[in-house]
Protein backbone atom coordinates (compact mmCIF):
# COMPACT_ATOMS: atom_id res chain seq x y z
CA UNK A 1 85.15 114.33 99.25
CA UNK A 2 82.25 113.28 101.74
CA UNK A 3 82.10 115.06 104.92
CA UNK A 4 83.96 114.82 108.07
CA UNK A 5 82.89 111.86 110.21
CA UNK A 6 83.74 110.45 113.33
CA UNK A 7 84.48 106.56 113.92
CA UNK A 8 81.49 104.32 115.30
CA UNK A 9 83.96 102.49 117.21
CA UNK A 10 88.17 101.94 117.87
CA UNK A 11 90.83 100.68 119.84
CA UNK A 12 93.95 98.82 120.23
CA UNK A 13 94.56 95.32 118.83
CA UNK A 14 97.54 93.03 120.43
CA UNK A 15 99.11 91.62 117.80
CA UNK A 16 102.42 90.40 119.26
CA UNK A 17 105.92 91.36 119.96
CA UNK A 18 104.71 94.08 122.49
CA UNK A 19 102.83 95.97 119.75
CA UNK A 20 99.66 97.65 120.36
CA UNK A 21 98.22 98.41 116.82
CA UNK A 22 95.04 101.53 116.89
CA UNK A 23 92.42 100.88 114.85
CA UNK A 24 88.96 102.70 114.14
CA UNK A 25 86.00 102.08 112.12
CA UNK A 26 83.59 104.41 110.32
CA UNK A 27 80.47 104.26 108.30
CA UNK A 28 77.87 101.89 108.01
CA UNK A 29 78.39 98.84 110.14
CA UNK A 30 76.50 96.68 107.82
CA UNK A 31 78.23 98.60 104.57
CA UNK A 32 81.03 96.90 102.43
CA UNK A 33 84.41 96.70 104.14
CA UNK A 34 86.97 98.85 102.83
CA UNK A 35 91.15 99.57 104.90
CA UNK A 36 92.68 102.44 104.66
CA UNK A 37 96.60 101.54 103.88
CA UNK A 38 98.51 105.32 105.15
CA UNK A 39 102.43 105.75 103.63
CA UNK A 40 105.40 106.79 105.11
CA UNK A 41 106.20 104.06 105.85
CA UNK A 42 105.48 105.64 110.08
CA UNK A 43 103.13 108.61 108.40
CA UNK A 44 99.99 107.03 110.42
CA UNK A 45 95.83 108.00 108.97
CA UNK A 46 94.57 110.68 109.11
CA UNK A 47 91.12 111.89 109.78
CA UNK A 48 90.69 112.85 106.00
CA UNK A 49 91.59 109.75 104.90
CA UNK A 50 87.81 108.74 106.52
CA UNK A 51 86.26 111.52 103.57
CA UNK A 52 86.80 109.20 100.33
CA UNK A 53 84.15 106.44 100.98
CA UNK A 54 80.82 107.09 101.13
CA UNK A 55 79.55 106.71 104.59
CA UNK A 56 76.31 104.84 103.83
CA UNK A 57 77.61 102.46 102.01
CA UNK A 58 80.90 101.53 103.67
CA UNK A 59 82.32 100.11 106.63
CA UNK A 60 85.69 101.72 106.75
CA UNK A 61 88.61 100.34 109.06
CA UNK A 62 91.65 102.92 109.61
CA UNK A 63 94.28 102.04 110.91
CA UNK A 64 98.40 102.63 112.58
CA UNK A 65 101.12 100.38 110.93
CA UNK A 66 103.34 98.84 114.13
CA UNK A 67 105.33 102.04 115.55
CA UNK A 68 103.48 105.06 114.21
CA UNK A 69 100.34 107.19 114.71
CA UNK A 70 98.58 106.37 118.06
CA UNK A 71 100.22 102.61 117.73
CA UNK A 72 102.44 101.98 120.52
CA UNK A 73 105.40 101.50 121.13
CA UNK A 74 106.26 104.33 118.71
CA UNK A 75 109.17 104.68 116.80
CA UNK A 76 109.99 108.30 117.96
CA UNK A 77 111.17 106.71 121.07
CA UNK A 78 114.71 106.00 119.91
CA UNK A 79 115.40 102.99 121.79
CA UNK A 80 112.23 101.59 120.11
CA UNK A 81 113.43 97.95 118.60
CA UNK A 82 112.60 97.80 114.39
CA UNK A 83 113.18 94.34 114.02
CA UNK A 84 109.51 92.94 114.31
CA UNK A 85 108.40 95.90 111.98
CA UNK A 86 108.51 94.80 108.78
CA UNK A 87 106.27 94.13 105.39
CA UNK A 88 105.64 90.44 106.36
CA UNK A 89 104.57 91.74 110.55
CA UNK A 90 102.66 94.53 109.02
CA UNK A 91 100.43 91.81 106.63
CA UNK A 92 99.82 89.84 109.22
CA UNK A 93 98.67 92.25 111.47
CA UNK A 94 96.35 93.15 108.47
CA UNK A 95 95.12 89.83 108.38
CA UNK A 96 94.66 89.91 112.67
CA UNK A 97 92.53 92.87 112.09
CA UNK A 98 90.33 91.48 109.86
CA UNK A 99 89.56 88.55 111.46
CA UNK A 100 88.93 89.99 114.84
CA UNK A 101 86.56 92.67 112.69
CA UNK A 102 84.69 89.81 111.51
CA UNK A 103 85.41 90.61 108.27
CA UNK A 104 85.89 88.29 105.16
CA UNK A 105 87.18 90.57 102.39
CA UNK A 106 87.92 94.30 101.77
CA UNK A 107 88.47 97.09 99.42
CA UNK A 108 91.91 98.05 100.24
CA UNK A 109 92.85 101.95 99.80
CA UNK A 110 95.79 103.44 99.78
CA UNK A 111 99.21 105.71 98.56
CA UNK A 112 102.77 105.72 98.01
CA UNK A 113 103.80 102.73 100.60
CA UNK A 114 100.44 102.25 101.10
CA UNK A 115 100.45 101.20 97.52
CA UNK A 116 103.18 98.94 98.40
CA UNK A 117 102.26 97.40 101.85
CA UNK A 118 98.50 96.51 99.80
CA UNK A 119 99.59 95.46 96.86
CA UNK A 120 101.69 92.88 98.42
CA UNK A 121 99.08 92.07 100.82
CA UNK A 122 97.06 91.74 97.94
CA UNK A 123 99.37 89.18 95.86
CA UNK A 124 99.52 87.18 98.82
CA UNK A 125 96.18 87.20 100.14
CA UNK A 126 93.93 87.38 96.86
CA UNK A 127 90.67 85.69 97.90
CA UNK A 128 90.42 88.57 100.80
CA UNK A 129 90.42 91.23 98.13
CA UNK A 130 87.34 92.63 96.73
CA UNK A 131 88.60 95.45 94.31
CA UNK A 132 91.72 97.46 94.87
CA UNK A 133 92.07 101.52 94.75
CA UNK A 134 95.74 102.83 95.16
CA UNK A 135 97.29 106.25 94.30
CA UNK A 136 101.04 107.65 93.75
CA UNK A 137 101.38 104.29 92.91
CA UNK A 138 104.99 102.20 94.21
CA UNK A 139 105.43 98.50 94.46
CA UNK A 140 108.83 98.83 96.76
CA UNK A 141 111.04 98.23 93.74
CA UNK A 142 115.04 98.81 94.62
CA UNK A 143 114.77 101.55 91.36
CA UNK A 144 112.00 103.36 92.83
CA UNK A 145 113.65 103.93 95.99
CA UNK A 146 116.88 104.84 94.42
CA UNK A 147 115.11 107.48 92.46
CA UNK A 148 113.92 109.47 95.91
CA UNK A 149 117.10 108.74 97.46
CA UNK A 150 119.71 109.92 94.87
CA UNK A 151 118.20 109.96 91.06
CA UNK A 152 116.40 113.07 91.99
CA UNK A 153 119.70 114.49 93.41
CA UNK A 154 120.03 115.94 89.82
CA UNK A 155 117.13 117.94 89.46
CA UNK A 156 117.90 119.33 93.30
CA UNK A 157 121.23 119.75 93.78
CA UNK A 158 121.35 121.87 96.40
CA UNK A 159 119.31 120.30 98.70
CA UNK A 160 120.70 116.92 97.75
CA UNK A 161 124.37 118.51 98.39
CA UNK A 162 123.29 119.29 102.28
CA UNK A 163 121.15 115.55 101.87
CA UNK A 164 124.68 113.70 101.17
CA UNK A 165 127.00 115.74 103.27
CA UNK A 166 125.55 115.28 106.61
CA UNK A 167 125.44 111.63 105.83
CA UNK A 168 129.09 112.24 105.24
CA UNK A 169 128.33 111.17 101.19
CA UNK A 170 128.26 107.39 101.69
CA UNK A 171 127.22 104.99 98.63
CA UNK A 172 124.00 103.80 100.89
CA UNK A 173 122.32 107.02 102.07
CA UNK A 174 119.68 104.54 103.62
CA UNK A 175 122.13 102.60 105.47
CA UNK A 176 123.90 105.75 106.71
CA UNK A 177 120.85 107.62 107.94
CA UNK A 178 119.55 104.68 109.29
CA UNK A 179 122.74 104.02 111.26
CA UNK A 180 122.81 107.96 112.36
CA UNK A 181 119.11 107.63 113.70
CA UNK A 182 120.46 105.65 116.28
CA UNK A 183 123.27 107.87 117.55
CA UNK A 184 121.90 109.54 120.56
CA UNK A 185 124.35 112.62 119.74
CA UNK A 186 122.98 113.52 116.11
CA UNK A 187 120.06 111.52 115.82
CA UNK A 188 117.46 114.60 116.02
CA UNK A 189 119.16 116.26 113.86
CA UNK A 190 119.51 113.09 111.17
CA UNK A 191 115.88 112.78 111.15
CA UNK A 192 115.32 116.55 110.53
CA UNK A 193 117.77 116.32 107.41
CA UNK A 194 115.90 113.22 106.24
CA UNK A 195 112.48 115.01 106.54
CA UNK A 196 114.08 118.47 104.60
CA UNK A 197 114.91 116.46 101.84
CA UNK A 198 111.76 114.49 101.64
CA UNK A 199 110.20 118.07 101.77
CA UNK A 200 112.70 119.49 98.81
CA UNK A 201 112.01 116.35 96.65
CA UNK A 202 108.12 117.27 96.64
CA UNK A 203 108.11 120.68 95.62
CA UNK A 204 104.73 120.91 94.97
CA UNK A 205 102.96 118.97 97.91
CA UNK A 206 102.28 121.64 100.60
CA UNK A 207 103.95 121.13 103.88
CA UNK A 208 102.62 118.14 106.01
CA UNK A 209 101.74 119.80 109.85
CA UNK A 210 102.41 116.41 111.05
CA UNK A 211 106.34 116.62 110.15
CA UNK A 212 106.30 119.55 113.05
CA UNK A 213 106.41 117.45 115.97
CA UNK A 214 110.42 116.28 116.78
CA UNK A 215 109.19 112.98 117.64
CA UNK A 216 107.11 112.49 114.52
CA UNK A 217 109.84 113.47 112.32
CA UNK A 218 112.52 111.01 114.23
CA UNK A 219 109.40 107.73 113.85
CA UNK A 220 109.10 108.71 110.12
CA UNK A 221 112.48 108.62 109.50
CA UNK A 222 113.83 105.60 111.21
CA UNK A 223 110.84 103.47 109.83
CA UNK A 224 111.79 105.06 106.48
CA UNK A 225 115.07 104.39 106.30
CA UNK A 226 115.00 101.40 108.40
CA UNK A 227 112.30 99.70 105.23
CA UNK A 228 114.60 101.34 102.77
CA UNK A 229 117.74 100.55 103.41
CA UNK A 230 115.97 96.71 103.51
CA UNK A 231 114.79 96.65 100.36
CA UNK A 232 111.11 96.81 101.87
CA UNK A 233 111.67 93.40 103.14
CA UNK A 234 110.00 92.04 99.96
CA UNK A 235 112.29 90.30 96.72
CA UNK A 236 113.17 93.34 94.38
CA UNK A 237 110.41 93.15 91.81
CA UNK A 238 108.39 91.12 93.64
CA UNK A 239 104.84 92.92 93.14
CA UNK A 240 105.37 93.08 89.26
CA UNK A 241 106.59 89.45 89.15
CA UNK A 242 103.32 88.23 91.33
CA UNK A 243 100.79 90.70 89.30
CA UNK A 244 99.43 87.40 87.74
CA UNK A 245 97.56 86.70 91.28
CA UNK A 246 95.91 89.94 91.13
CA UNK A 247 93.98 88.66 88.01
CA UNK A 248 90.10 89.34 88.34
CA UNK A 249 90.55 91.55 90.97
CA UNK A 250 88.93 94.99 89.49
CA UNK A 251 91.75 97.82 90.49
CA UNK A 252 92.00 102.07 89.65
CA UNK A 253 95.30 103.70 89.98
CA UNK A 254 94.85 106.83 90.16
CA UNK A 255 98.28 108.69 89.39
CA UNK A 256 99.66 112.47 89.03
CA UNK A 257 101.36 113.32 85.68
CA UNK A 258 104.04 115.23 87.08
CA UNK A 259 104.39 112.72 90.08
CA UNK A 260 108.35 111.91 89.93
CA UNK A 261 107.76 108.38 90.96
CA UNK A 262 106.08 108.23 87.12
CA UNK A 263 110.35 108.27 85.92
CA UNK A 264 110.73 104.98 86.67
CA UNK A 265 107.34 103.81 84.84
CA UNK A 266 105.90 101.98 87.63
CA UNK A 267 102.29 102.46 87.34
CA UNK A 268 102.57 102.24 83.39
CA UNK A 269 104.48 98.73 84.47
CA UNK A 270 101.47 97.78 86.90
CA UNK A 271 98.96 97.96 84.70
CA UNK A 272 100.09 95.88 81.76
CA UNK A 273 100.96 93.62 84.13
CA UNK A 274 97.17 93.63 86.02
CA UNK A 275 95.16 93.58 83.14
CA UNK A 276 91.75 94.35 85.30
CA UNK A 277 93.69 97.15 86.77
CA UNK A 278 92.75 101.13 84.98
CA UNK A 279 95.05 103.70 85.38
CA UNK A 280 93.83 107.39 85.56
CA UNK A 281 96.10 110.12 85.29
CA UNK A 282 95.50 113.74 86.82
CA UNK A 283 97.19 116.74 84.74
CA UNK A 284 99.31 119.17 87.01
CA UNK A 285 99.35 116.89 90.07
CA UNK A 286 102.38 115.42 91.89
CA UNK A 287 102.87 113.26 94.46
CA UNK A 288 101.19 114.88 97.27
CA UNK A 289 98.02 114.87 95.43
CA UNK A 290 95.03 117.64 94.60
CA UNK A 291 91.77 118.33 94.23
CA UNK A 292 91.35 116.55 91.06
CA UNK A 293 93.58 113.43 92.16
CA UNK A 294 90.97 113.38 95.56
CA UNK A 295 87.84 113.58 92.95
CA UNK A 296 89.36 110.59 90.86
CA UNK A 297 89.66 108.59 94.01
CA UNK A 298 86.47 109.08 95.67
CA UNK A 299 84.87 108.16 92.01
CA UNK A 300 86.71 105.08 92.59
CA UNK A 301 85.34 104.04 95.66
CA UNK A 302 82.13 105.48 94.55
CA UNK A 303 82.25 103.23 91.56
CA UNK A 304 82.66 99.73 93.90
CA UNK A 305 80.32 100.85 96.34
């Protein structure tokens, strides 16, 4: 990865319904435009996230989805309203961003939901796409999110058995957490359960320093569960059924072999479906990523430079 750097210039963009969105740029003002797409959904960038482009040859815009990071209001303020957060807000305050950056069309970078919120972008908005880079690839399918919620349940019982029972071991687990997150009484305590499973589901991804911090842990999991238990706000299948429009847009996936996600064949699915679209798979990586998964993806962005 290239070395830490600090962005040439930020700040907050208005983009309507009383949210403030934080953005930052870093690089070369002149070089090729590239957004960084974080996950969660509510995980915000990170200052790594500025180390996979190379910083003389890109212009690289960061920044926080609606009601995470340093984007205000945020979600770990429980009376926080979710209804104007959702995938359709989120593109067009992609699209806001762009245009007041001056911008005309961008390498878009991501992971996990990430993957998701820029591959839709991407079906949608084609002609602003240069080349696409994505890793622990998901396209917001109901089966993918079914498989973190309760297909994994299997292969971690025990921590799925405390997962279900403070949810009182409804059918919807994303419904029910998502209603507990707003009970004053146990909603702390909701969101800590939520982020413990998350944890026990990725038993090889070291723990996040982020998750420490009650309040982040409460934002992550409302806007989790909150896009979850919605279905991502985008038709079931949608990405895969749309891949057509991603035609001549040059793509790398760069996926773990022992990511979980891979159970449910999405990336294998992606790619036959976005024929200009190479998949590279890292051996004894998961979802959290590694040293060799970070190597693919900076070749990636090396590669479009």
């Amino acid at each position: 990865m290239y070395p830490e750097i600090e962005p040439y210039d930020h700040g907050v963009l208005d983009v309507g319904d009383g949210h403030l969105v934080y953005w930052e740029v870093c690089g070369n003002p002149d070089g090729k435009p590239a957004v960084v797409l974080h996950g969660g959904p509510g995980s915000g960038c990170t200052t790594n996230a500025r180390r996979y482009f190379d910083p003389a040859a890109y212009r690289v815009v960061l920044f926080d989805q609606r009601g995470c990071g340093r984007s205000t209001p945020h979600a770990g303020a429980p009376v926080v309203d979710l209804s104007t957060n959702t995938t359709d807000h989120l593109i067009a305050d992609m699209e806001r961003l762009r245009e007041f950056l001056g911008i005309d069309r961008w390498l878009l970078f991501g992971a996990s939901w990430g993957s998701v919120l820029g591959l839709t972008y991407a079906v949608r908005h084609p002609e602003r796409v240069s080349e696409i880079v994505m890793a622990g690839v998901a396209t917001g399918r109901q089966e993918e999110v079914d498989l973190l919620v309760t297909g994994l349940g299997a292969m971690f019982p025990q921590a799925h058995a405390r997962f279900r029972a403070f949810a009182g071991d409804p059918d919807d687990l994303c419904a029910a957490y998502a209603k507990l997150l707003h009970d004053p009484a146990v909603r702390q305590r909701a969101a800590d359960e939520w982020c413990a499973w998350e944890d026990a589901m990725l038993p090889l991804t070291p723990n996040d320093p982020r998750m420490d911090p009650p309040e982040y842990r409460l934002a992550f999991a409302r806007l989790v569960t909150h896009y979850w238990s919605n279905g991502s706000f985008i038709p079931d299948g949608y990405v895969l059924a749309n891949a057509d429009r991603l035609a001549g847009i040059p793509g790398v996936l760069v996926q773990g072999e022992l990511d979980l996600g891979n159970l449910v064949g999405t990336p294998w699915l992606l790619t036959r479906a976005w024929p200009d679209a190479e998949l590279v798979l890292i051996r004894d990586t998961a979802h959290g990523g590694s040293a060799g998964m970070a190597e693919a993806r900076v070749a990636a962005t090396d590669r479009f430079r």
